[in-house]
Protein backbone atom coordinates (compact mmCIF):
# COMPACT_ATOMS: atom_id res chain seq x y z
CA UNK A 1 -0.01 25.85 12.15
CA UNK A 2 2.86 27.39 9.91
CA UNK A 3 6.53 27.39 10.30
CA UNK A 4 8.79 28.99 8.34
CA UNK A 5 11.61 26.59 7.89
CA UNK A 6 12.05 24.78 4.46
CA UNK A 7 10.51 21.35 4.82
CA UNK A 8 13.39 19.32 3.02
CA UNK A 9 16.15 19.51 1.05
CA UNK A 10 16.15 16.23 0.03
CA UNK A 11 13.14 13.57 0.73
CA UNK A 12 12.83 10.06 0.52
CA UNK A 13 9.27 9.01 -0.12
CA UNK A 14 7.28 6.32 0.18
CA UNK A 15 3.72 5.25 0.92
CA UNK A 16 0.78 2.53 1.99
CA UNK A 17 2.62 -0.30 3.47
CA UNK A 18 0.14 -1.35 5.34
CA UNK A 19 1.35 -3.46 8.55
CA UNK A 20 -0.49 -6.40 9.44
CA UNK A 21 -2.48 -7.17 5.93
CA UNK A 22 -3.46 -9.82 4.86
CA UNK A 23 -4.60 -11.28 8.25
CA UNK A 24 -1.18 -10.31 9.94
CA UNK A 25 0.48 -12.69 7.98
CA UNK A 26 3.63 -12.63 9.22
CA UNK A 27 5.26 -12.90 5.65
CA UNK A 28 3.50 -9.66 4.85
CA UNK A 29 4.93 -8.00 7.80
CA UNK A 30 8.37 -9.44 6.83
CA UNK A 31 8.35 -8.50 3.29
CA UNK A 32 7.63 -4.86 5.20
CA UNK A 33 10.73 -4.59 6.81
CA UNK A 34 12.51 -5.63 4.01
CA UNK A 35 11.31 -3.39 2.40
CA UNK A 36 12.08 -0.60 5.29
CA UNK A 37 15.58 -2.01 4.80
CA UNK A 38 15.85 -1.89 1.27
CA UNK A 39 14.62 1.47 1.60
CA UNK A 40 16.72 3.24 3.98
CA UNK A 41 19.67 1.47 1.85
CA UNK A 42 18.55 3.84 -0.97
CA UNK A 43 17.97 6.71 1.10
CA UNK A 44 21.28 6.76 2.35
CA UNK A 45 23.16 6.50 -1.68
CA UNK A 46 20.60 8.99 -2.93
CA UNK A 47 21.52 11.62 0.78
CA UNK A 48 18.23 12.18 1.52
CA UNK A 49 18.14 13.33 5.38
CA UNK A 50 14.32 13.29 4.95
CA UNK A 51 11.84 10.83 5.57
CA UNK A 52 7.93 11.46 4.05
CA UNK A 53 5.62 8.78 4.30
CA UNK A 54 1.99 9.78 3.18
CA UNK A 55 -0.20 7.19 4.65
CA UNK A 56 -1.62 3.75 5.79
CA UNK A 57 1.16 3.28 7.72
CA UNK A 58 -1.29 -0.09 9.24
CA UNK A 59 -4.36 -1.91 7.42
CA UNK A 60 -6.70 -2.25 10.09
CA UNK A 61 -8.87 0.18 11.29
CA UNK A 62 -9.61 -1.48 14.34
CA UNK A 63 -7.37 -4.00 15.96
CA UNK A 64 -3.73 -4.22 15.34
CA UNK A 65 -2.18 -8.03 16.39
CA UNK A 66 0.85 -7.80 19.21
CA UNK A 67 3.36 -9.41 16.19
CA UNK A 68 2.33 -6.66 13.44
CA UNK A 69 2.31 -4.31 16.40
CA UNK A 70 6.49 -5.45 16.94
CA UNK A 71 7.03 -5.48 13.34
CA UNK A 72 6.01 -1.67 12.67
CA UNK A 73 7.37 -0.09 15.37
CA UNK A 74 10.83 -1.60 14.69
CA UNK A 75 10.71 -0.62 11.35
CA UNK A 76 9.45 2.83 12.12
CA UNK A 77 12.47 3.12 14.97
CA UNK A 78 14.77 2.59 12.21
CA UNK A 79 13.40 5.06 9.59
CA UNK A 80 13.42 7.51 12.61
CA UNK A 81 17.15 6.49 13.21
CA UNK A 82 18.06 7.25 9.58
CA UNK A 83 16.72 10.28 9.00
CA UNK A 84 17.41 13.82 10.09
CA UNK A 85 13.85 14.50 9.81
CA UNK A 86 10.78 12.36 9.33
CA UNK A 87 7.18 13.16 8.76
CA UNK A 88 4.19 10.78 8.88
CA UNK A 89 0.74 11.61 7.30
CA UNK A 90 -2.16 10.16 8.99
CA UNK A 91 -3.96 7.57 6.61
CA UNK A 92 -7.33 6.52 6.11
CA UNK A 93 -6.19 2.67 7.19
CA UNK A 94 -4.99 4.57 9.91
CA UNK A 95 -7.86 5.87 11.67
CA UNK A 96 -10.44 4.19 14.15
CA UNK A 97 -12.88 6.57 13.04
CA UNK A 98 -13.11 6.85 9.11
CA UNK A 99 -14.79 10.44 9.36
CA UNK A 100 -12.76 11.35 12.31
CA UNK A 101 -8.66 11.56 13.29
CA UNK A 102 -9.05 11.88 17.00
CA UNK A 103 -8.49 8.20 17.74
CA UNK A 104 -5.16 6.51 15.29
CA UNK A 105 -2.76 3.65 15.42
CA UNK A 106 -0.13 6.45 15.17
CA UNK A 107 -0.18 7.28 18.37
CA UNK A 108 3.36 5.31 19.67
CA UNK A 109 4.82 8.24 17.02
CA UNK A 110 3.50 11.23 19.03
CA UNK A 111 7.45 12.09 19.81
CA UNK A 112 9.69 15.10 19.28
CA UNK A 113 11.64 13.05 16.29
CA UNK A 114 8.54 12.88 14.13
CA UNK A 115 6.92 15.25 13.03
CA UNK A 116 3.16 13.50 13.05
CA UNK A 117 0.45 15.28 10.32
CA UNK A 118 -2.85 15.28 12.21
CA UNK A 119 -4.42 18.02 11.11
CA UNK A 120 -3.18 20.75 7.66
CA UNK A 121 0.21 21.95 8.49
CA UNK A 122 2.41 24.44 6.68
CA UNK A 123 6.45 24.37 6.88
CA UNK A 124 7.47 27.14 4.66
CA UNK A 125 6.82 26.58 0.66
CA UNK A 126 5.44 22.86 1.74
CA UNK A 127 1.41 21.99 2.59
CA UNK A 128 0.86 18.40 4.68
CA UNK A 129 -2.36 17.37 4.49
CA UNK A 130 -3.46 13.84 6.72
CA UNK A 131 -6.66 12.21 5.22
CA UNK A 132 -9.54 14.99 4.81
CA UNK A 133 -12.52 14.53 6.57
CA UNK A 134 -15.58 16.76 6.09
CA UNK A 135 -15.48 19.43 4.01
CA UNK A 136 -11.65 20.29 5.13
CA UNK A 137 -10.51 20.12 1.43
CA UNK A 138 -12.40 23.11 1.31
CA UNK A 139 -9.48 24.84 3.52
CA UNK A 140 -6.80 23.23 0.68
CA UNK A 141 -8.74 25.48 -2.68
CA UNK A 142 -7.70 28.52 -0.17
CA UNK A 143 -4.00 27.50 0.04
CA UNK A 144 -1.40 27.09 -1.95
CA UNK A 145 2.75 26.50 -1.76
CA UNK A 146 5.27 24.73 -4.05
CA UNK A 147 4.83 21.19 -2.97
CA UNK A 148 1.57 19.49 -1.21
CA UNK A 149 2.01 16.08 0.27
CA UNK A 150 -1.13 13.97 1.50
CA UNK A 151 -3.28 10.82 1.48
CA UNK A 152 -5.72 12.16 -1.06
CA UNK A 153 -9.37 10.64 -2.82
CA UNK A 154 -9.43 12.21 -5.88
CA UNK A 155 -11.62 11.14 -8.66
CA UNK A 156 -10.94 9.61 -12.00
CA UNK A 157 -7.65 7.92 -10.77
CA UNK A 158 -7.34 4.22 -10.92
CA UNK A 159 -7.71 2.59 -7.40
CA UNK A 160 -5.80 -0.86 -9.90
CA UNK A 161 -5.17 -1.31 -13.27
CA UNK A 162 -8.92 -2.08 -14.18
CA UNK A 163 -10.79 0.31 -11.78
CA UNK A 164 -11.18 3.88 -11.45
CA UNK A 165 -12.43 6.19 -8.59
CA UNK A 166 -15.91 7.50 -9.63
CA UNK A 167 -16.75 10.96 -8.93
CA UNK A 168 -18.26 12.05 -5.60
CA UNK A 169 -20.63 15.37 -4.76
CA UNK A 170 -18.92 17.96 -2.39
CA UNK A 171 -15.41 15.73 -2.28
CA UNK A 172 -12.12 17.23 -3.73
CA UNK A 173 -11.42 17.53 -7.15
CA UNK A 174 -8.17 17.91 -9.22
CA UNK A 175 -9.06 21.84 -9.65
CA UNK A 176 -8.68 22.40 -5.87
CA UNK A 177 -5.45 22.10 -5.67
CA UNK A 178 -4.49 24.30 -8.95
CA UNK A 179 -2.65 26.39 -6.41
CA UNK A 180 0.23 23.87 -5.62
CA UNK A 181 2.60 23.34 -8.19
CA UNK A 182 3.42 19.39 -7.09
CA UNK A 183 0.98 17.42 -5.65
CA UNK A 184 1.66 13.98 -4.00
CA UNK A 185 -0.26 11.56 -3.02
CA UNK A 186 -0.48 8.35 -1.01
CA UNK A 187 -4.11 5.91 -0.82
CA UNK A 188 -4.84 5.02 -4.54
CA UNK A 189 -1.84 1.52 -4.83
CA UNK A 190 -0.92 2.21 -8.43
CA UNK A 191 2.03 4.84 -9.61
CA UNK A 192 0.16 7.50 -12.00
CA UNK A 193 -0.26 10.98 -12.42
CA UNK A 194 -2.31 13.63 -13.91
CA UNK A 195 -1.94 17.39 -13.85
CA UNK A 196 0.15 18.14 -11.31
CA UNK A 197 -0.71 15.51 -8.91
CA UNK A 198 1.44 11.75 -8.25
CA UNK A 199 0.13 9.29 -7.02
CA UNK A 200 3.54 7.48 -5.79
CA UNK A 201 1.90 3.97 -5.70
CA UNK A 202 2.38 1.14 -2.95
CA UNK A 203 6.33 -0.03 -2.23
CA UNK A 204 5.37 -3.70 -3.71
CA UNK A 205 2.10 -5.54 -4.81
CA UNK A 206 -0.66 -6.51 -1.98
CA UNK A 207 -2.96 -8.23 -3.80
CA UNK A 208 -4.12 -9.54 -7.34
CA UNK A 209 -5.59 -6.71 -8.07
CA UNK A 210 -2.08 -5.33 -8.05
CA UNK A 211 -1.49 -8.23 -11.17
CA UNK A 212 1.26 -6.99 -13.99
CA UNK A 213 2.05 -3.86 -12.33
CA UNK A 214 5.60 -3.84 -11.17
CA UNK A 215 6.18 -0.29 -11.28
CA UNK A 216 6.17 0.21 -7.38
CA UNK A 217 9.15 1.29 -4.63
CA UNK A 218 9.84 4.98 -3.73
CA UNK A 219 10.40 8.13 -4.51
CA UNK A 220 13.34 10.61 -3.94
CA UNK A 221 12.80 14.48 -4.29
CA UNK A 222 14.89 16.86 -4.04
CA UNK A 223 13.77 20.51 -3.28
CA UNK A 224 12.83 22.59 -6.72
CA UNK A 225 12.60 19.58 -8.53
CA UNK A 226 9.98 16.67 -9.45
CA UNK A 227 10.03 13.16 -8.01
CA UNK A 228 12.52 10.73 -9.07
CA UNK A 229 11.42 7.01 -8.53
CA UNK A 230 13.11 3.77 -7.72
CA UNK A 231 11.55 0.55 -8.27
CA UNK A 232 12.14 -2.52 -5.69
CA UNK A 233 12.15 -5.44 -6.84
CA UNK A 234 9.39 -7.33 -3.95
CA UNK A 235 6.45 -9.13 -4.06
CA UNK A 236 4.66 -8.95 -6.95
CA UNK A 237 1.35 -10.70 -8.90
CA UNK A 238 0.52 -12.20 -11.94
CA UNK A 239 -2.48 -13.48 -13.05
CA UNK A 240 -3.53 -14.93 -16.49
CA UNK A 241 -5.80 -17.64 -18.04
CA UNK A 242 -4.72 -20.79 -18.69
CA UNK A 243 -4.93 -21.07 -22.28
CA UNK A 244 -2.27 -17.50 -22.30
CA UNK A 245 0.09 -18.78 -20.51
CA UNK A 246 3.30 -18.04 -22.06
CA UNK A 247 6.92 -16.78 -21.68
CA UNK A 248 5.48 -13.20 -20.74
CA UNK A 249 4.21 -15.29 -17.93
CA UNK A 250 6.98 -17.28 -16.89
CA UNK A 251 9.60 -14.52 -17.54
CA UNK A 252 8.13 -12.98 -14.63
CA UNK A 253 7.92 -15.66 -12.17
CA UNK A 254 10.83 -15.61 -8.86
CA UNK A 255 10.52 -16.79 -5.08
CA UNK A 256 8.64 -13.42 -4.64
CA UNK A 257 6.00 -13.96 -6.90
CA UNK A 258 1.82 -15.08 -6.84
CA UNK A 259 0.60 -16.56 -10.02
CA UNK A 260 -3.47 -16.90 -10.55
CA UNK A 261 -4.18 -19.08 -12.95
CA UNK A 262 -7.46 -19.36 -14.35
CA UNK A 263 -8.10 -22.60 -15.98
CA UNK A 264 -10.33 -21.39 -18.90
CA UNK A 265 -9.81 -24.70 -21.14
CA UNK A 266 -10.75 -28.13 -21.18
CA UNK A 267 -7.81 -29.79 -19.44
CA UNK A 268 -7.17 -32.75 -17.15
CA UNK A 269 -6.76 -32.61 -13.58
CA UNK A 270 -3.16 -34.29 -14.02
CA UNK A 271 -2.09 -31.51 -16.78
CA UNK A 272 -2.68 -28.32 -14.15
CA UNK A 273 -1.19 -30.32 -11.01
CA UNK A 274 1.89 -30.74 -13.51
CA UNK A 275 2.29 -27.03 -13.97
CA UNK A 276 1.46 -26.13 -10.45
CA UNK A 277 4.85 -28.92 -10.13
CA UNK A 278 7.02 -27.38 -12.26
CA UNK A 279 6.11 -23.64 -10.85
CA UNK A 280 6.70 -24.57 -7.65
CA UNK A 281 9.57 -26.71 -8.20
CA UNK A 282 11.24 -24.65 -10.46
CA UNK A 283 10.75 -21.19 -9.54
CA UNK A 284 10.12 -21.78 -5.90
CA UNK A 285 7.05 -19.17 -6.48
CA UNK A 286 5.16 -18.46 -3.01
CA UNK A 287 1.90 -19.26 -3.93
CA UNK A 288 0.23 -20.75 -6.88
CA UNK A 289 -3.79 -20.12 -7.52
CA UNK A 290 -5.50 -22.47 -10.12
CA UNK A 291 -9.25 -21.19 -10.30
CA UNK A 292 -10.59 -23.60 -12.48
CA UNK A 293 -13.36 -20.99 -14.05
CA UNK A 294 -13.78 -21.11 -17.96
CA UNK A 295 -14.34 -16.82 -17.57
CA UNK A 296 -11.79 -14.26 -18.45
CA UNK A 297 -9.57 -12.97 -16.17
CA UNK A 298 -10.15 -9.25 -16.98
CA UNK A 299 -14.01 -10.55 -15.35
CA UNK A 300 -12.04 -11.31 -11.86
CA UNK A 301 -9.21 -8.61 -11.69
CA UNK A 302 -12.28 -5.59 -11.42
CA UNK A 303 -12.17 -5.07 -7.69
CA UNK A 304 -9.75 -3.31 -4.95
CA UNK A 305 -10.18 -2.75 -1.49
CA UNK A 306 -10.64 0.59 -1.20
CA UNK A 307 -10.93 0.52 2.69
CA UNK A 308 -11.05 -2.28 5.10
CA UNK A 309 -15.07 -3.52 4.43
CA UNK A 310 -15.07 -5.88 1.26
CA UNK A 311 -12.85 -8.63 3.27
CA UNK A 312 -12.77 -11.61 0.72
CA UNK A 313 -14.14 -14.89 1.92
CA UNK A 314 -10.67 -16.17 3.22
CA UNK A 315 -10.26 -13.32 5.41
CA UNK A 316 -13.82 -13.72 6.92
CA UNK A 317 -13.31 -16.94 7.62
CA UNK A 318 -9.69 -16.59 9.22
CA UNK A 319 -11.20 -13.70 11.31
CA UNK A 320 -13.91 -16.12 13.00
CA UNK A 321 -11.32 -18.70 13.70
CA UNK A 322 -9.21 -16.39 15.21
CA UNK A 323 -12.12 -14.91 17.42
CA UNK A 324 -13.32 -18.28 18.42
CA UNK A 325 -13.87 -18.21 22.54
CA UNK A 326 -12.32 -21.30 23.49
CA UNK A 327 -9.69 -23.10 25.10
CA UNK A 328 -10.94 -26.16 23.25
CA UNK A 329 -8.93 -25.57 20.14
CA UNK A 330 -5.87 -24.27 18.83
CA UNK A 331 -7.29 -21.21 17.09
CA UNK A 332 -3.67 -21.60 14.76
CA UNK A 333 -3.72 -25.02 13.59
CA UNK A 334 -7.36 -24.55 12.68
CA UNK A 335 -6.41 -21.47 10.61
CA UNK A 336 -3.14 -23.37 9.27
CA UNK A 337 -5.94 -26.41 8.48
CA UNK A 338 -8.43 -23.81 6.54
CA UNK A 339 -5.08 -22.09 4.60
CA UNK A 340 -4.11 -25.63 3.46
CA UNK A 341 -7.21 -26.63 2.06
């Protein structure tokens, strides 16, 4: 489909928020509309009247929970309210089907203010590309324009600080997309580039994995010229052994933040409930981890959900409780039991 309108004159940008992680935890969800908020707040000083969000616009593939379901469609009616124009790529989160778009949790934004990517679309100079399945980035080496937006798998990119996306036979590669002279890209979590493709990173940090790297937020882009970011100033992870603990550490540490620390040292039980004290006491930090493991932390930090199937042991066990088949129990006290232990 091709148009021959210019796309933008000025875009806001931002990508993988993923509604309803972490088990639709309702801070999560919060922390997203903040974020929305926050957003639009920048939009609006920087006059952008366009709106480009490339991608895992929800986590799960399958279900999405009433309360997430609230949460993202308010957010999304406000983003639609503030912008002249909006587009919304089609994620991999964001499919039922991984190797399929025919079924998506996109579907409440099939109206005539959005401009929904479901398939390769062309608007003038400007390529949108929703996540590729078969051998459709075949149809991308045959293209080209000045910018290409899309939720893209390429190799040799870090998925987190530690890990980086091996290379796959007859997937795309960096030299398929020669033809466009800015690439961007939502899926991989951390900000990075190479060549001429951005990855523009997630808007704040979603898991440990995401430990020390602050650099999130959005992007603004006006047309002709490369991406400017904006960093936010959200949720955000740190994790570190016990015996490095120091001011790098603590200089860190707000109401927004999750500290892992891995108690690597012989130490008492009564010295790391004092520092869990004075974290939480002090700095009012959401949640404190002591993993009392005499390993390195760089052993721990090697892993990053790249889609929704490695679900850590917490989340498999809050998913049972919350499919139990019962009107025995409350299925939310016993998941508020298993959280505080």
């Amino acid at each position: 489909m091709i148009k021959q309108e210019q796309a933008f004159n000025k875009a806001a940008i931002f990508t993988d928020i993923h509604y309803g992680l972490k088990n639709n935890s309702e801070q999560h969800n919060q922390d997203c509309d903040q974020f929305v908020d926050w957003f639009i707040e920048q939009a609006n000083i920087n006059e952008c009247e366009t709106f480009i969000f490339m991608g895992d616009w929800h986590h799960s593939r399958h279900t999405i929970n009433v309360s997430t379901l609230n949460h993202s469609v308010h957010s999304l009616e406000k983003l639609i309210d503030n912008f002249d124009r909006t587009y919304m790529i089609i994620g991999n989160h964001d499919l039922y089907y991984r190797d399929r778009r025919d079924i998506h949790s996109l579907v409440m934004s099939k109206n005539k203010d959005i401009h929904l990517i479901e398939e390769i679309t062309q608007i003038g100079d400007t390529i949108f590309a929703p996540w590729l399945v078969g051998e459709e980035w075949k149809q991308l080496s045959q293209m080209s324009s000045k910018y290409l937006f899309g939720h893209f798998e390429f190799p040799k990119f870090l998925m987190n600080a530690n890990f980086e996306m091996p290379e796959k036979k007859d997937h795309i590669q960096l030299e398929h997309v020669d033809n466009f002279e800015y690439v961007y890209s939502g899926h991989f979590h951390k900000r990075q580039e190479r060549k001429n493709v951005k990855y523009v990173g997630s808007p704040f940090g979603h898991n440990y994995a995401d430990a020390w790297d602050f650099d999130r937020g959005m992007g603004t882009l006006e047309w002709g010229e490369d991406i400017k970011y904006i960093d936010y100033n959200g949720p955000k992870y740190i994790s570190c052994n016990l015996s490095e603990i120091n001011d790098k550490a603590i200089n860190h540490v707000d109401e927004n933040t999750y500290i892992k620390v891995v108690v690597d040292i012989d130490t008492s039980y009564e010295n790391t409930y004092y520092l869990r004290e004075i974290l939480t006491n002090q700095y009012n930090v959401r949640e404190i981890r002591m993993e009392n493991r005499s390993i390195s932390i760089n052993e721990i930090e090697n892993t990053q959900e790249v889609d929704d199937v490695h679900d850590n042991v917490d989340q498999i066990i809050l998913n049972r409780l919350s499919n139990i088949e019962t009107e025995s129990y409350d299925k939310e006290l016993l998941a508020e039991i298993y959280k505080g232990l």
